[in-house]
Protein backbone atom coordinates (compact mmCIF):
# COMPACT_ATOMS: atom_id res chain seq x y z
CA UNK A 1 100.35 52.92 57.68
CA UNK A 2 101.64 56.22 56.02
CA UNK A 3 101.51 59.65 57.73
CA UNK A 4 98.87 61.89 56.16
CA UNK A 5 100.63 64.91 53.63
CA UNK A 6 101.82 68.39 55.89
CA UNK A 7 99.58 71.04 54.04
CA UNK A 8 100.98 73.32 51.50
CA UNK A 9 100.41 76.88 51.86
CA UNK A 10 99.19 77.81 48.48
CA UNK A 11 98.22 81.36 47.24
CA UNK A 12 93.90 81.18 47.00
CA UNK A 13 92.97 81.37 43.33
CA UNK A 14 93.66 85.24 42.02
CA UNK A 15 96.42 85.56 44.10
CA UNK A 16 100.53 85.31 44.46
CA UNK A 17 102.04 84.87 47.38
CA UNK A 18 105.28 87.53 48.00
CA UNK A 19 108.16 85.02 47.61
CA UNK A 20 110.20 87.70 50.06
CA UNK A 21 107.39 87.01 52.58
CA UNK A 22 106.71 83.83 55.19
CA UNK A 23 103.35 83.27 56.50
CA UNK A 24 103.50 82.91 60.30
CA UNK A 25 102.74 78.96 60.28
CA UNK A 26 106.23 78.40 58.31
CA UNK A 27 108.01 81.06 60.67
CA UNK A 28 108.52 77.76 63.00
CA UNK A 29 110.23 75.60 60.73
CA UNK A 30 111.85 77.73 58.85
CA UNK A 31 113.39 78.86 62.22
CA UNK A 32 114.46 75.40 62.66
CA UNK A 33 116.13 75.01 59.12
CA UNK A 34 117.85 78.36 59.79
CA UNK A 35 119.31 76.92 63.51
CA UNK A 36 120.10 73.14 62.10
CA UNK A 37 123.85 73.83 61.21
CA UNK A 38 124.43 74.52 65.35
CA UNK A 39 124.63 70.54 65.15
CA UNK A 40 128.07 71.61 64.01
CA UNK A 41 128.58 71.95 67.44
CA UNK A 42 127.45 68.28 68.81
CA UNK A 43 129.27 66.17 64.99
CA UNK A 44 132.11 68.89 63.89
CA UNK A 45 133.21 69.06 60.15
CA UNK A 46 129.81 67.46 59.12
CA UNK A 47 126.79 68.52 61.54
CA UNK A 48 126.63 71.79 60.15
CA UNK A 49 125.93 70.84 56.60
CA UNK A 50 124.06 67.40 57.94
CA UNK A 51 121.74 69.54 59.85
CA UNK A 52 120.17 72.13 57.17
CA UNK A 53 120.08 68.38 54.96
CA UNK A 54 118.25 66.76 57.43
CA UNK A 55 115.62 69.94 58.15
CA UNK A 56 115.40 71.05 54.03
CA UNK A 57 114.56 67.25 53.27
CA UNK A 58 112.21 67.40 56.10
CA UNK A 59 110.37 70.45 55.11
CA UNK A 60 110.32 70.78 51.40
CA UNK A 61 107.44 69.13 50.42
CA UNK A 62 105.32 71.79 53.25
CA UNK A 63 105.71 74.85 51.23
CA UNK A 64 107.78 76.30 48.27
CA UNK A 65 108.84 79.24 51.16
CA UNK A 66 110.10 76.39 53.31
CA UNK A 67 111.98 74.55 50.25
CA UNK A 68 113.42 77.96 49.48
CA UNK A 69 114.89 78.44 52.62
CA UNK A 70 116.18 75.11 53.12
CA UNK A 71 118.09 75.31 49.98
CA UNK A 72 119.35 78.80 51.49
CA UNK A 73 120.78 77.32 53.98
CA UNK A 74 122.27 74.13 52.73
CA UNK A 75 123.80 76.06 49.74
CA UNK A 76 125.78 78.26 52.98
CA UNK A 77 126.99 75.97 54.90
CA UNK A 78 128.28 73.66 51.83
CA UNK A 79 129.94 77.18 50.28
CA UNK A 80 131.47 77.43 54.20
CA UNK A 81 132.91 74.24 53.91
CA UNK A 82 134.24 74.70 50.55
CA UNK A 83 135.94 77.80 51.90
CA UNK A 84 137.34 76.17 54.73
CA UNK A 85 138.68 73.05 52.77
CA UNK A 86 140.43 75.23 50.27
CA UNK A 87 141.68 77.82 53.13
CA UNK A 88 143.23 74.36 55.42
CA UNK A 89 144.70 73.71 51.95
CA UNK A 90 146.45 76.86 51.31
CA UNK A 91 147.96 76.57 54.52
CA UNK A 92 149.22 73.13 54.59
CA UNK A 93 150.68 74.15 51.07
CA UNK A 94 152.24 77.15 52.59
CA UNK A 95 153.60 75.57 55.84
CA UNK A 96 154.51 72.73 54.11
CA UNK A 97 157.02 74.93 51.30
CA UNK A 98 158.10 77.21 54.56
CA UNK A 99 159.49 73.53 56.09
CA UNK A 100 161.08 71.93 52.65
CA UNK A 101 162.71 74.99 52.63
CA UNK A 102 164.05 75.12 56.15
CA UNK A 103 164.92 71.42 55.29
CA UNK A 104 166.90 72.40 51.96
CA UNK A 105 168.17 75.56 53.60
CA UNK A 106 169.72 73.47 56.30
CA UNK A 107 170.78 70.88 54.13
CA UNK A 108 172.99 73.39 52.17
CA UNK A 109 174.80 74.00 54.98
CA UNK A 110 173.45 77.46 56.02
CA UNK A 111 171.98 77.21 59.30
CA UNK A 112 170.28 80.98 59.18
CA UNK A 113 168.13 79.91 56.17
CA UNK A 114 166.07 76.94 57.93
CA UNK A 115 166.07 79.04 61.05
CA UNK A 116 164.13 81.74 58.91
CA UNK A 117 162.11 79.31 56.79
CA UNK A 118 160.93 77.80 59.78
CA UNK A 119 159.90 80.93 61.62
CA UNK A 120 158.56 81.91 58.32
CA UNK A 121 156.61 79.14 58.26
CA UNK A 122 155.07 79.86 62.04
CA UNK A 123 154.29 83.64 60.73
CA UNK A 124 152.44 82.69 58.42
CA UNK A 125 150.27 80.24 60.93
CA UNK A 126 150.04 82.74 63.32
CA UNK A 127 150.01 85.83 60.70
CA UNK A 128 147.50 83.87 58.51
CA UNK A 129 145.32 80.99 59.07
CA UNK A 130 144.66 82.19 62.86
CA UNK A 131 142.93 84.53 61.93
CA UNK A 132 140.77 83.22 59.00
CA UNK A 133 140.05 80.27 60.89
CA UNK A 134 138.42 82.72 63.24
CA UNK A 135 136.37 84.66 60.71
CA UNK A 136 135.46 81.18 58.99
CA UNK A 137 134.10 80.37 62.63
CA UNK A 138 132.16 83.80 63.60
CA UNK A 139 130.56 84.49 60.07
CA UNK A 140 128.67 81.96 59.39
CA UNK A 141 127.59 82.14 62.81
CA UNK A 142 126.53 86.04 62.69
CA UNK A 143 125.07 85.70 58.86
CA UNK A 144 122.95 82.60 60.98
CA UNK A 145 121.80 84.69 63.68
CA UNK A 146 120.86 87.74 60.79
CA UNK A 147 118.83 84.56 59.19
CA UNK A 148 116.81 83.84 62.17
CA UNK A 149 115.92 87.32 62.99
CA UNK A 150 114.74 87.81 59.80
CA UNK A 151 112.72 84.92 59.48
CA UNK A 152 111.13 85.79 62.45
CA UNK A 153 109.95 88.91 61.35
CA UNK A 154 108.33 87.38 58.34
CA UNK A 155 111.28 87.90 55.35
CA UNK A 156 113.27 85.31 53.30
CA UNK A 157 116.80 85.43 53.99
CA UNK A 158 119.37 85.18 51.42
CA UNK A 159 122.77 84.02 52.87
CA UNK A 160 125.91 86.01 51.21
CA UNK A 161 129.16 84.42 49.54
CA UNK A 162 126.63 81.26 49.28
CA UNK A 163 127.23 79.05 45.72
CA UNK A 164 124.35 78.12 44.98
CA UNK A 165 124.64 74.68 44.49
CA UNK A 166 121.04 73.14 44.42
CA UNK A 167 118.78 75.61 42.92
């Protein structure tokens, strides 16, 4: 037994609908699509990018609005990710050089070296990834928030510093 098709909203012959706009029957799940990467919160590292998967593959084939939307906000959260990968990277490569050489500085026989590699090292966690591990938390959060609001007064949203990834 199959389920019968969600209907599209289609413009009536003559006319074009406003891509900018969403008709209040696809304010609903577009909401939804727009709130799916909070399952960040419930599977971390994956629930925010399995979430907008999981509502865009669900809603696609309702409207080209909907499709739109769920693209919007897969392309985000993957860009996020990418973001946070290289930014966990960066660190480890820093902390990791600020160590060899409190190892090598030690190793050479001067004791002040490793001392300051090593609290070099700490600076930089506490001078550096501290604090963009806090703005990689709260942005996507607020841009998320700026999503649903607009949505719910009617307007696409177009995520910033989002690669856009599927088209």
């Amino acid at each position: 037994m199959s389920l019968p098709e969600p209907p599209r909203t289609e413009a009536p012959p003559g006319w074009r609908l406003d891509p900018g706009l969403i008709p209040e029957p696809e304010r609903t799940p577009a909401l939804l699509i727009h709130l799916s990467p909070l399952l960040g919160l419930v599977l971390p590292a994956l629930g925010n990018v399995l979430g907008p998967l999981a509502a865009w593959l669900a809603y696609r084939d309702r409207s080209h609005v909907l499709d739109d939307q769920g693209k919007e906000a897969l392309n985000f959260q993957l860009s996020v990710w990418l973001y946070s990968f290289l930014v966990g990277l960066l660190f480890f490569a820093l902390f990791s050089l600020g160590l060899l050489g409190g190892l090598f500085g030690a190793a050479s026989g001067s004791s002040e070296l490793g001392v300051l590699a090593i609290f070099g090292s700490l600076a930089a966690f506490f001078a550096f990834f501290i604090p963009v591990s806090l703005v990689l938390w709260a942005f996507p959060l607020v841009v998320m928030l700026l999503a649903v609001i607009r949505v719910n007064q009617g307007r696409a949203y177009r995520y910033p510093l989002s690669i856009r990834w599927i088209r």
